[in-house]
N, C-alpha and C. Protein backbone atom coordinates (compact mmCIF):
# COMPACT_ATOMS: atom_id res chain seq x y z
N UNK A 1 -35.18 78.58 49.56
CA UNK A 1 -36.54 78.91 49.88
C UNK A 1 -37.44 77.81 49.38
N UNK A 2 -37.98 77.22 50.15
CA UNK A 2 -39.37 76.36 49.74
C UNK A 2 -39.87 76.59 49.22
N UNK A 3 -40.74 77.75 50.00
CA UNK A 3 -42.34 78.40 50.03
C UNK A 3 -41.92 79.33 48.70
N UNK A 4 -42.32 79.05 47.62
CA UNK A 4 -42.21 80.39 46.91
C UNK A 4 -43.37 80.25 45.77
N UNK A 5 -43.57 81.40 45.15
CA UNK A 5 -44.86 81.61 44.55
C UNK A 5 -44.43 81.23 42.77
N UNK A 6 -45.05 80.03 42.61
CA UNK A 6 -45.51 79.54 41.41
C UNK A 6 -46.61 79.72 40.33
N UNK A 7 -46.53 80.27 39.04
CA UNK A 7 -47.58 81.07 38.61
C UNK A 7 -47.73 79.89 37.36
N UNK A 8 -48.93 79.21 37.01
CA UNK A 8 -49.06 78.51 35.87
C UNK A 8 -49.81 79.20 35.11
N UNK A 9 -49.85 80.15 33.96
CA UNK A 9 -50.52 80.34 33.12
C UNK A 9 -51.32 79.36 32.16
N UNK A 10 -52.31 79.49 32.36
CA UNK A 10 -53.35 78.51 31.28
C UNK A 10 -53.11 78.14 29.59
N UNK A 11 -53.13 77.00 29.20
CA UNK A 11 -52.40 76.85 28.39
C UNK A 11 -53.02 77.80 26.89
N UNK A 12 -52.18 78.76 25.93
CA UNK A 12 -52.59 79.58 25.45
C UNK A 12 -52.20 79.00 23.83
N UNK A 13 -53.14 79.10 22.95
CA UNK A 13 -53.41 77.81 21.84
C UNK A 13 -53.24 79.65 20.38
N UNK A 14 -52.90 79.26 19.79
CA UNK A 14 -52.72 80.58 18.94
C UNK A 14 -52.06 80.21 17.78
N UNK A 15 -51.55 80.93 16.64
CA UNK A 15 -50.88 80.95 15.65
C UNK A 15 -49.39 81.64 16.20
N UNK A 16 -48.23 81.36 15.40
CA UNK A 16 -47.11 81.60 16.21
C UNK A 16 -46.93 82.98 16.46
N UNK A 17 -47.63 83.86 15.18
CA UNK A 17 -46.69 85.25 15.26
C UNK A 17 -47.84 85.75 16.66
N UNK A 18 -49.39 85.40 17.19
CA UNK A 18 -49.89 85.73 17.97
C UNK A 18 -49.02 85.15 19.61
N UNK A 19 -48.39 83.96 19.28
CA UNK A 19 -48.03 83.58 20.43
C UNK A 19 -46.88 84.07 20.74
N UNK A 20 -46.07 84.79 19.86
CA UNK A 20 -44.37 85.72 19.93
C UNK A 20 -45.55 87.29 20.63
N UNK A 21 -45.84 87.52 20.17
CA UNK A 21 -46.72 88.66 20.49
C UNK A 21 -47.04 89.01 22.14
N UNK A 22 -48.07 87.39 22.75
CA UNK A 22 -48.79 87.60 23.76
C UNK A 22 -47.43 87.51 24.75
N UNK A 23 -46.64 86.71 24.16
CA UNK A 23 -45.27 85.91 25.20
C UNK A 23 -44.52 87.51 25.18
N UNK A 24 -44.17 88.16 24.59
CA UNK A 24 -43.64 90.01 24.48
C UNK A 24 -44.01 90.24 25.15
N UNK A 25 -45.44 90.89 25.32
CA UNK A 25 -46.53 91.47 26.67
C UNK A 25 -46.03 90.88 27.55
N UNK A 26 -46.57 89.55 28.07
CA UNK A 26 -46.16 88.87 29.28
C UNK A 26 -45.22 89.23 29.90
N UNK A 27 -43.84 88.83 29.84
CA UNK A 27 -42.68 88.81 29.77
C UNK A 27 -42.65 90.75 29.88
N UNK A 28 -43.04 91.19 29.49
CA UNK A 28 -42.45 92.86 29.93
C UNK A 28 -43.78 93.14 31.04
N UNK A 29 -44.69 92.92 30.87
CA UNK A 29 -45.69 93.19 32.13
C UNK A 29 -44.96 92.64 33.59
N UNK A 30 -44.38 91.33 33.32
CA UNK A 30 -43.82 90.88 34.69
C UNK A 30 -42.98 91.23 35.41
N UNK A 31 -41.76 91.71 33.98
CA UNK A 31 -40.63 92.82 34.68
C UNK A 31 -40.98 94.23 34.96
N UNK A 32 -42.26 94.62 34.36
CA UNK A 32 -42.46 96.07 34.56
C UNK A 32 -42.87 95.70 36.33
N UNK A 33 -43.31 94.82 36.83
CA UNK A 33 -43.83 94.63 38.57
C UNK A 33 -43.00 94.10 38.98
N UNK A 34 -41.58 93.75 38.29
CA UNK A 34 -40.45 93.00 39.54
C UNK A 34 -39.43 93.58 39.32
N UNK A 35 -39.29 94.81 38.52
CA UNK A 35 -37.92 95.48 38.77
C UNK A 35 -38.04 96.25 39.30
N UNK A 36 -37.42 96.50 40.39
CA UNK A 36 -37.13 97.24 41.67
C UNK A 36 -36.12 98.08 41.56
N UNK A 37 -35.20 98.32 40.72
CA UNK A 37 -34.46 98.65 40.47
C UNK A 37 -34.16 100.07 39.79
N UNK A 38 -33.28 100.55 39.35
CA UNK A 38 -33.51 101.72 38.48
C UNK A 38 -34.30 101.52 37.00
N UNK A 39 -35.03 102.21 36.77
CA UNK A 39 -35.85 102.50 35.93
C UNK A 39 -36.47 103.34 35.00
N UNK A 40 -36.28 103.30 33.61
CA UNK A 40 -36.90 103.57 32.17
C UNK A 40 -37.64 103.22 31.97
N UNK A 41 -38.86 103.54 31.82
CA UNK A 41 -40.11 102.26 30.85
C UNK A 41 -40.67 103.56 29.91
N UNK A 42 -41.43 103.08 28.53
CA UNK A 42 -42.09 103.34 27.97
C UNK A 42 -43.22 102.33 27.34
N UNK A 43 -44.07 103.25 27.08
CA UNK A 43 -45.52 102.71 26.25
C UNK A 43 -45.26 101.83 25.23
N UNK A 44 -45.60 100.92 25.03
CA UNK A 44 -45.90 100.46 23.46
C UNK A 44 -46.63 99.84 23.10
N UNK A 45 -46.60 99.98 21.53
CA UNK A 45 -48.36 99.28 20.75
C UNK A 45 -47.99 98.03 20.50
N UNK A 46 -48.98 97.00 20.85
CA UNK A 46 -48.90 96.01 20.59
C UNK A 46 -49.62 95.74 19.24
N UNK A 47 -48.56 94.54 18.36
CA UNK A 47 -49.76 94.62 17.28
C UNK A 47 -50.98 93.83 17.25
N UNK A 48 -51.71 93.58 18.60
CA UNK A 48 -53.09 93.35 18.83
C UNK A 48 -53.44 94.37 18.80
N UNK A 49 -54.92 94.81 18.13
CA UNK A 49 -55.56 96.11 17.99
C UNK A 49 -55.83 96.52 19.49
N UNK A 50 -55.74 97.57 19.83
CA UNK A 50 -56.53 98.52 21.01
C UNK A 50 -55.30 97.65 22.39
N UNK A 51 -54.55 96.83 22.16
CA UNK A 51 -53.72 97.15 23.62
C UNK A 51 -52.38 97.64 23.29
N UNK A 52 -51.77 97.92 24.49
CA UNK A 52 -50.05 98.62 24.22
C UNK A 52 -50.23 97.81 25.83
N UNK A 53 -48.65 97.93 26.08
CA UNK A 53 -48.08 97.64 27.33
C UNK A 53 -46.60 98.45 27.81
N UNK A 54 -46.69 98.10 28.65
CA UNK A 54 -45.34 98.55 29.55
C UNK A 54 -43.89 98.19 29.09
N UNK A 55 -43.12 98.47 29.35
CA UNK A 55 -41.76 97.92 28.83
C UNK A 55 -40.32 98.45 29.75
N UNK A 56 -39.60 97.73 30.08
CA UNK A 56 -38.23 98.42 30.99
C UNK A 56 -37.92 98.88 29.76
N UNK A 57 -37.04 99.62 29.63
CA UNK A 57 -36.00 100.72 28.51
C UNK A 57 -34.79 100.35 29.11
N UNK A 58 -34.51 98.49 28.81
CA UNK A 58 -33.29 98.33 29.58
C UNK A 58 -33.02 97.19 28.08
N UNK A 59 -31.47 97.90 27.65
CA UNK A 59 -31.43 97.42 26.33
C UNK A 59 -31.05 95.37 26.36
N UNK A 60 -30.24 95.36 27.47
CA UNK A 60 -30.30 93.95 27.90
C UNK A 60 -31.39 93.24 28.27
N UNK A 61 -32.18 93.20 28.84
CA UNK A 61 -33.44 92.65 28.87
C UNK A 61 -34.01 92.30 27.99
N UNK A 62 -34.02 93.52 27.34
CA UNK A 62 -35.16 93.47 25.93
C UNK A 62 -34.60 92.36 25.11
N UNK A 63 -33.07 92.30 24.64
CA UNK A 63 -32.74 91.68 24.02
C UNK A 63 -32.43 90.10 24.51
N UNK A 64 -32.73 90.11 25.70
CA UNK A 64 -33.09 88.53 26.48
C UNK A 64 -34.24 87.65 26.06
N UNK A 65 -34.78 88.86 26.25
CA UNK A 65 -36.61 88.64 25.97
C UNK A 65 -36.93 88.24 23.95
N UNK A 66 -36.30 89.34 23.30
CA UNK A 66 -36.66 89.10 21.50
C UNK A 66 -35.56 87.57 21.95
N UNK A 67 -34.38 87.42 22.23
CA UNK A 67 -33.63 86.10 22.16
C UNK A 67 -34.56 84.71 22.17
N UNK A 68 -35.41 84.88 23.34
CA UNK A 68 -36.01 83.72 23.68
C UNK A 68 -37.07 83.44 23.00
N UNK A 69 -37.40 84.46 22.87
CA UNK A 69 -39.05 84.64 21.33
C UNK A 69 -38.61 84.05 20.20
N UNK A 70 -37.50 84.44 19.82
CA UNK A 70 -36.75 83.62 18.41
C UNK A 70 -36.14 82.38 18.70
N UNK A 71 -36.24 82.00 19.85
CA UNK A 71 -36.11 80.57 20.27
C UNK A 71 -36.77 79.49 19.95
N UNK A 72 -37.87 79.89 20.71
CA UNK A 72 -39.62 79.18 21.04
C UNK A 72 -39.40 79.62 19.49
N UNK A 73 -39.75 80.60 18.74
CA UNK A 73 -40.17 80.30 17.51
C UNK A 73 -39.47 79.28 16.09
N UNK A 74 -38.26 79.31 16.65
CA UNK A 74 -37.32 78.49 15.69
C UNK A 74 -38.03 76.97 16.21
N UNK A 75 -38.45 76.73 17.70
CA UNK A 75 -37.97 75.36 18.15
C UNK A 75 -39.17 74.65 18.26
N UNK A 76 -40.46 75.80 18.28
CA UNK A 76 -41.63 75.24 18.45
C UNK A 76 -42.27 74.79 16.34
N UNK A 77 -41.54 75.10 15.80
CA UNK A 77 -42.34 74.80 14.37
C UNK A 77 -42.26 72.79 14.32
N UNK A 78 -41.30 72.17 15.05
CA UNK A 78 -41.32 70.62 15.11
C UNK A 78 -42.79 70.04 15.72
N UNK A 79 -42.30 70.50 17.17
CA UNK A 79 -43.40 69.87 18.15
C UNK A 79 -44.72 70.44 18.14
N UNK A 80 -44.83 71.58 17.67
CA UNK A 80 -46.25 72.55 17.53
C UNK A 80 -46.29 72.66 19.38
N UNK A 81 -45.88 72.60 19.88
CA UNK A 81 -46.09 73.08 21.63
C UNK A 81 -45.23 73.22 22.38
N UNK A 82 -44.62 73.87 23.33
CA UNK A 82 -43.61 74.49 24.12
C UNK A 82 -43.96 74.75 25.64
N UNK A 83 -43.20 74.50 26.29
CA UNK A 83 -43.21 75.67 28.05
C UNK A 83 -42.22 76.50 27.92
N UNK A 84 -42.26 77.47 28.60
CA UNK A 84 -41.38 78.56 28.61
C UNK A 84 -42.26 79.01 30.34
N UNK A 85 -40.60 79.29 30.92
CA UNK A 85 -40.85 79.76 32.19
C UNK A 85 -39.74 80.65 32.65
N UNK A 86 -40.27 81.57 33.73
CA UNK A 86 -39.82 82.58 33.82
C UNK A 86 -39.20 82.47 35.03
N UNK A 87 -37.90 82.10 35.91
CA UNK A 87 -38.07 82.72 37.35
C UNK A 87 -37.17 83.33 37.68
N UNK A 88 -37.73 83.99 39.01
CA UNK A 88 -36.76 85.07 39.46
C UNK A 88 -36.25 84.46 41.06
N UNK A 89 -35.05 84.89 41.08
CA UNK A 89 -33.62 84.14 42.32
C UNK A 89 -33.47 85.44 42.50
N UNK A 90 -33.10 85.06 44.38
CA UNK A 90 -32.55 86.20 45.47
C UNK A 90 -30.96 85.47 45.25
N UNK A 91 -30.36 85.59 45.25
CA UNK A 91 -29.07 85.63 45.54
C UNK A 91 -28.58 85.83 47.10
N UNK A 92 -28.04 84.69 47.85
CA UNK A 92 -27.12 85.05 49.44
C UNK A 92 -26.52 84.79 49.15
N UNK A 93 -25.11 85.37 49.85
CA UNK A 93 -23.95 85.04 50.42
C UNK A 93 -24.45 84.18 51.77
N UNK A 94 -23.85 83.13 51.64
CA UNK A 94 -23.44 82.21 52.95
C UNK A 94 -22.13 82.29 53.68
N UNK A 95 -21.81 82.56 55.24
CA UNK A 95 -21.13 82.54 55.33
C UNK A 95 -20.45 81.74 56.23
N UNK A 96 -19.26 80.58 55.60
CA UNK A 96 -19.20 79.12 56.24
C UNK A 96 -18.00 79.50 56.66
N UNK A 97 -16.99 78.63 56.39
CA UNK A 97 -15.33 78.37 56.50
C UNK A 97 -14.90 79.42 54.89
N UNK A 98 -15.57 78.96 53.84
CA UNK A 98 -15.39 80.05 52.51
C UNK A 98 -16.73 80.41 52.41
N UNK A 99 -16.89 81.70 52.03
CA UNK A 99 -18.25 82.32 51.72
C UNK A 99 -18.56 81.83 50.03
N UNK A 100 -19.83 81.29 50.25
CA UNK A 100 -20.55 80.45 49.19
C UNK A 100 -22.06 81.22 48.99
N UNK A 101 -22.41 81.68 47.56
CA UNK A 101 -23.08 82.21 47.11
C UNK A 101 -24.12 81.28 46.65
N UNK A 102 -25.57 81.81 47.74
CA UNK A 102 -26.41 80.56 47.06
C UNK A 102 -27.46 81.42 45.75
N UNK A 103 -28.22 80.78 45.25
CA UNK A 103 -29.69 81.40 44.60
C UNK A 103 -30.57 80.63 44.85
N UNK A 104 -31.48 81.35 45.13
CA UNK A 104 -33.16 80.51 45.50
C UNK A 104 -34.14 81.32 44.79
N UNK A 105 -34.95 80.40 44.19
CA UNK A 105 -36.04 80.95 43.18
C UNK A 105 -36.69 81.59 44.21
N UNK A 106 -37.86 82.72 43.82
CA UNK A 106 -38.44 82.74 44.54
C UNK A 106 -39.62 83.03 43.73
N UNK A 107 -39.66 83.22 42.69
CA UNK A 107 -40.80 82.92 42.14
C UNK A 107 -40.87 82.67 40.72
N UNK A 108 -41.83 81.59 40.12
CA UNK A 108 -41.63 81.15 38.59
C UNK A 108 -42.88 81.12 38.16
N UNK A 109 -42.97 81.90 36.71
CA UNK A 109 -43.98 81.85 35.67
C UNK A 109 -43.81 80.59 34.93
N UNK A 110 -45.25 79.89 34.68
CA UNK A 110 -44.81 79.07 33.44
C UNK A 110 -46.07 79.37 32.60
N UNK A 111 -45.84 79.55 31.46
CA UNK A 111 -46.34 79.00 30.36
C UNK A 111 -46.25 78.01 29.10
N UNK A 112 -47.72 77.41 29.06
CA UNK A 112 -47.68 76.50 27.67
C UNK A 112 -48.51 77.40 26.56
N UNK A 113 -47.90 76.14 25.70
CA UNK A 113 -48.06 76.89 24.29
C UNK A 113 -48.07 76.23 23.85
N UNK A 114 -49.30 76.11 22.44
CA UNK A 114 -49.99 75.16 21.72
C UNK A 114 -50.52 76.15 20.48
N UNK A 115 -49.89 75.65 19.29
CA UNK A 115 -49.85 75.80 18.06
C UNK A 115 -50.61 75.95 16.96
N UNK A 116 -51.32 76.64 16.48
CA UNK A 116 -52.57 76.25 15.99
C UNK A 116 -52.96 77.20 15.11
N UNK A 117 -53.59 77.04 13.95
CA UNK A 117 -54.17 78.41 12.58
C UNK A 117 -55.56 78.89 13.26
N UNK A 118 -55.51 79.82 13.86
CA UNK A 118 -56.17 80.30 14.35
C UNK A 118 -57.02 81.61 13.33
N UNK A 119 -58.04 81.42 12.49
CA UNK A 119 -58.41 82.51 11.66
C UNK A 119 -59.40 83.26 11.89
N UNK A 120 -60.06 83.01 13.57
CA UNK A 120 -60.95 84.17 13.98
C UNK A 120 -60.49 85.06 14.80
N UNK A 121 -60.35 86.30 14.16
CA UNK A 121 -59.81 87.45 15.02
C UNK A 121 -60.94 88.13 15.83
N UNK A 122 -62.13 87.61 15.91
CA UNK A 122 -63.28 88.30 16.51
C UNK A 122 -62.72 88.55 18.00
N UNK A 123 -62.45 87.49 18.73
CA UNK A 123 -62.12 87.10 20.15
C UNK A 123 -60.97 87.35 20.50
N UNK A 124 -60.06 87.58 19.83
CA UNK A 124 -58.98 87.67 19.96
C UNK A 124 -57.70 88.55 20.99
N UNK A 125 -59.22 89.55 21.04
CA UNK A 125 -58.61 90.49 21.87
C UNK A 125 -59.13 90.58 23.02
N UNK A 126 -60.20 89.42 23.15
CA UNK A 126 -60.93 89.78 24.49
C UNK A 126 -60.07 88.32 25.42
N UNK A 127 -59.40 87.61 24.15
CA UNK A 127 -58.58 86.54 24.58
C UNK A 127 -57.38 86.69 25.18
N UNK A 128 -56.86 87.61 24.81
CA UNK A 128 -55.52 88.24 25.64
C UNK A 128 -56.03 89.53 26.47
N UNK A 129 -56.64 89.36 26.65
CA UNK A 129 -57.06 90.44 28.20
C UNK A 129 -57.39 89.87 29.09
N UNK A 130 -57.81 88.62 28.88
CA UNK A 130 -58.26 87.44 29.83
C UNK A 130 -56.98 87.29 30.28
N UNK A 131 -55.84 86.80 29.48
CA UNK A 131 -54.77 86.07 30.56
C UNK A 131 -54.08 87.43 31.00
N UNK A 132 -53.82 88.59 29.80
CA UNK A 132 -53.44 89.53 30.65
C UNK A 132 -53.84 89.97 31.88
N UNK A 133 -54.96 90.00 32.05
CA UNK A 133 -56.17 89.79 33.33
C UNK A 133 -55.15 89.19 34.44
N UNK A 134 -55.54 87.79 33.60
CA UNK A 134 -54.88 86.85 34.78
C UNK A 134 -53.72 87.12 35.24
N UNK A 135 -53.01 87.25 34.61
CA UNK A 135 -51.07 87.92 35.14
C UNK A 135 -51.65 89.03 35.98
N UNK A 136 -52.24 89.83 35.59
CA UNK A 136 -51.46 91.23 36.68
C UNK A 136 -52.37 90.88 37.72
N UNK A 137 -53.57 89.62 37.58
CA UNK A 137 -54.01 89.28 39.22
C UNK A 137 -52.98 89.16 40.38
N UNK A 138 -52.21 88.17 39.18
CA UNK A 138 -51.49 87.29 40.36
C UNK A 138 -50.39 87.86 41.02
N UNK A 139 -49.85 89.08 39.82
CA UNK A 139 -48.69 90.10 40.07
C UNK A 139 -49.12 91.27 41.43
N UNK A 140 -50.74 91.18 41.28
CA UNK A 140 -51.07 92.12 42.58
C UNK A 140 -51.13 91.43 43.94
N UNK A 141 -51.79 90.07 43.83
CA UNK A 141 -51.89 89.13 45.12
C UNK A 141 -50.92 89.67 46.37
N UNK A 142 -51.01 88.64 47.37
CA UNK A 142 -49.99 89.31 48.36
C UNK A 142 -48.97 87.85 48.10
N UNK A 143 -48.31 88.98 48.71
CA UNK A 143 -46.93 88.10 47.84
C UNK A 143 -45.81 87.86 49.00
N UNK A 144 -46.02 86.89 50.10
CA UNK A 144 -44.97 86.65 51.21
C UNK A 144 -43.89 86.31 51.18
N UNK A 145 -44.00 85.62 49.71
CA UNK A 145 -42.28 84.97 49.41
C UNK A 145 -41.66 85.83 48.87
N UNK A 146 -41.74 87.16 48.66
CA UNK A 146 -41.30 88.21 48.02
C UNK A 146 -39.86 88.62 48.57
N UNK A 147 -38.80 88.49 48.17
CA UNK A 147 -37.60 89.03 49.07
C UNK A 147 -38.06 90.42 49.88
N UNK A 148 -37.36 90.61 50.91
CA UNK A 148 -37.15 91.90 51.67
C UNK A 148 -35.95 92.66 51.14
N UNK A 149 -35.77 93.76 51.39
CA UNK A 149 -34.54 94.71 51.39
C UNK A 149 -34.47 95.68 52.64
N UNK A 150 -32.96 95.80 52.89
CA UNK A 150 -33.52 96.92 53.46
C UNK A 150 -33.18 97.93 53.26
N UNK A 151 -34.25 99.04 53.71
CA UNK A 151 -34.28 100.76 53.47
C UNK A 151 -33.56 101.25 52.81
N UNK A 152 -32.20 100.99 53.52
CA UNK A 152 -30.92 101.99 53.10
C UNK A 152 -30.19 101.41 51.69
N UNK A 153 -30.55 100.24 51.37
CA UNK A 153 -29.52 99.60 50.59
C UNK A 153 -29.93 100.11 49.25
N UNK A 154 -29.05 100.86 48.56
CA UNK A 154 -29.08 101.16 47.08
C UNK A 154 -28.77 99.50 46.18
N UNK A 155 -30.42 99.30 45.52
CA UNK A 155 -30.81 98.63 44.47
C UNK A 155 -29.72 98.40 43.15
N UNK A 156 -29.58 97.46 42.58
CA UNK A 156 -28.83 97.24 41.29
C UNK A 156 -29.95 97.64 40.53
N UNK A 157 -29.58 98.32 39.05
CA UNK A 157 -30.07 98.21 37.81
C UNK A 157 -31.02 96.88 37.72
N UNK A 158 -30.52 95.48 38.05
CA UNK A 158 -31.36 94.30 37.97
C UNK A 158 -31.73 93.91 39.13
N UNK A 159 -32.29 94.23 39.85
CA UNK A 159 -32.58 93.78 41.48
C UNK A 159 -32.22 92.05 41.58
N UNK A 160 -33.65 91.31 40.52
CA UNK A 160 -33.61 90.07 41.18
C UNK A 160 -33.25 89.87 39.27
N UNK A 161 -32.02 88.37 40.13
CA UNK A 161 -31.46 87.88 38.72
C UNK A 161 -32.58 86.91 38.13
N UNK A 162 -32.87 86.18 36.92
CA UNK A 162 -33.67 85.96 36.46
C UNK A 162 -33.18 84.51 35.16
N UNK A 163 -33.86 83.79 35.11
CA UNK A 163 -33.90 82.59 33.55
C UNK A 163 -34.94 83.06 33.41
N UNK A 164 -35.27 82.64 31.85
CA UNK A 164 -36.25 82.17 30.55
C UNK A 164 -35.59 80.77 30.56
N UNK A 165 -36.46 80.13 30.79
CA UNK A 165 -35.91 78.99 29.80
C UNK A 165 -37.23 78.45 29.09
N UNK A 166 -36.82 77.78 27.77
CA UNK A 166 -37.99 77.76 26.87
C UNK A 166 -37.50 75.43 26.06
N UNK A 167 -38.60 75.32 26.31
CA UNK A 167 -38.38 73.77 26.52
C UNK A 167 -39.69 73.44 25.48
N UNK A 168 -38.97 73.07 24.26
CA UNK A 168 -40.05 72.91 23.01
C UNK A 168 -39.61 71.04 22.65
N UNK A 169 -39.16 70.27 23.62
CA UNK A 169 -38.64 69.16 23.29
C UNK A 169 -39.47 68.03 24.74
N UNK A 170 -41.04 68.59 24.62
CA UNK A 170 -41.74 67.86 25.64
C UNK A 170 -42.24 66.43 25.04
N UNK A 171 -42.42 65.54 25.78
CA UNK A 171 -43.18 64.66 24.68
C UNK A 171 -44.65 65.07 25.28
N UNK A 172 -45.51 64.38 24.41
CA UNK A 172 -47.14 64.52 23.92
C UNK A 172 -47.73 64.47 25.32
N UNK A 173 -46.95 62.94 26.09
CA UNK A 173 -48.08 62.66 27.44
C UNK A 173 -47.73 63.66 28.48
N UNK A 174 -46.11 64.35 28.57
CA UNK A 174 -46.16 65.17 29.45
C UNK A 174 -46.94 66.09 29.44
N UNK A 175 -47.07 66.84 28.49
CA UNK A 175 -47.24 68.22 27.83
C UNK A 175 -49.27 67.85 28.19
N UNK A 176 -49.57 66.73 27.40
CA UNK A 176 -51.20 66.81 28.07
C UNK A 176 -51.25 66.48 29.60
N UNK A 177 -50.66 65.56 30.13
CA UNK A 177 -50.61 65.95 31.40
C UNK A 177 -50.22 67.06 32.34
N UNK A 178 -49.46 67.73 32.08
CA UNK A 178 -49.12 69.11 32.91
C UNK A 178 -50.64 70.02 32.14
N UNK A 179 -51.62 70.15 31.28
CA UNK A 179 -52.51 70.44 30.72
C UNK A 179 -53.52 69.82 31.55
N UNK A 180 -53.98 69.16 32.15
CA UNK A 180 -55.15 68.39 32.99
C UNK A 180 -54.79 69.02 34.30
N UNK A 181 -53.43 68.52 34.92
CA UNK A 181 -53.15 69.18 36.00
C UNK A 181 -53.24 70.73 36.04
N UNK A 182 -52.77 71.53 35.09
CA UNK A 182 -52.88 72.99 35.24
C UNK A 182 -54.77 73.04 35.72
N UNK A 183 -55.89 72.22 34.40
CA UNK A 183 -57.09 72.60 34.31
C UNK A 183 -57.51 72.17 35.70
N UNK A 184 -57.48 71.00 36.17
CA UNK A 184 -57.82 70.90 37.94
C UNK A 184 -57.63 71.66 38.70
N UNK A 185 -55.92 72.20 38.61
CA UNK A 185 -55.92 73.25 40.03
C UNK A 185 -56.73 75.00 39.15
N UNK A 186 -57.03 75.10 38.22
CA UNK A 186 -57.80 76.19 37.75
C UNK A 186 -59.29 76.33 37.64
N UNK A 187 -59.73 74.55 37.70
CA UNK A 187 -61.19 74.67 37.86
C UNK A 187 -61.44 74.64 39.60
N UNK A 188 -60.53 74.53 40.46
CA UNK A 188 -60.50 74.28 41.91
C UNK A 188 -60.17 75.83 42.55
N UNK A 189 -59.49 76.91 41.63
CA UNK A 189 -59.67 78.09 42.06
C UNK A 189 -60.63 79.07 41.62
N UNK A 190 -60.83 78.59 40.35
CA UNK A 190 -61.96 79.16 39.64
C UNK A 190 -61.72 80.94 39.30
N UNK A 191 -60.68 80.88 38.95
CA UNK A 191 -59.88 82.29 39.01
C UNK A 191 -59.25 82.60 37.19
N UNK A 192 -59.97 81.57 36.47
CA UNK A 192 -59.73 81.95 35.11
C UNK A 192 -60.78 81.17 34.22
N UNK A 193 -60.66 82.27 32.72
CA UNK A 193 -61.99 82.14 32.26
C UNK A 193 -63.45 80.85 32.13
């Protein structure tokens, strides 16, 4: 698939245990709108005051998700900044001379992350409602690259297979450059704060 829907989250500047925190939310808000699949979710409090979020009640996931948090957090204390991206693959069978199994993204989150003692909690919460904001915009948009199914076909537990991968080994000019480029195409949609 070419055409598929690319999500850059704005780069989000915090202290680490806030940035294990917002990256939790994220990361379960996205699967709570792309699992198609059978489904558990419950409530939970976030320890930002006054929000909670969604969550699959799928014990593998979860433990995908704390994995990669203790990743970024082991890997980001060097570089003080990280990407971490999310995407999700349809899986075909091709069928040639041997049947060959392809995957095609069809859609990827990225976020950056930038390091920082952050000691005003005034904003803090109006700061993660903003990008939370922003995610479940983009999670509502219309969404063409979205795989199809059809009707009859009973869903897996995991519909669409999925990476994290979390990349805390950027150098300086990439990392501000993918940062200019994110701010251009965001001051050109004008669709965040």
């Amino acid at each position: 698939m070419s055409n598929y829907g690319i999500y850059q989250i704005p780069q989000f500047e915090d202290d680490i245990s806030n940035i294990k925190e917002f990256l939790r939310i994220a990361f379960n808000t996205i699967f709570f709108h792309r699992w198609l699949g059978e489904t558990n979710f419950e409530d939970c409090d976030s320890s930002f005051s006054n929000l909670t979020y969604v969550k699959i009640k799928n014990e593998n996931l979860q433990k995908t998700i704390e994995n990669k948090i203790s990743l970024l957090e082991k890997n980001i204390v060097k570089t003080k900044r990280a990407q971490v991206t999310l995407n999700f693959y349809e899986k075909k069978i091709l069928k040639y001379y041997l049947y060959e199994e392809n995957s095609n993204i069809w859609e990827s989150w990225k976020f950056l992350f930038c390091v920082k003692n952050n000691d005003n909690n005034d904003n803090k919460e109006n700061k993660i409602r903003q990008y939370l904001s922003f995610i479940l915009q983009k999670l509502n948009d219309k969404i063409d690259f979205m795989p199809n199914f059809p009707i009859d076909s009973k869903l897996p537990e995991e519909t669409f297979p999925y990476e994290i991968i979390v990349n805390t080994e950027m150098k300086e000019s990439d990392f501000i450059a993918m940062i200019k480029e994110m701010n251009i195409k965001n001051a050109l949609k004008d669709d965040f704060i």
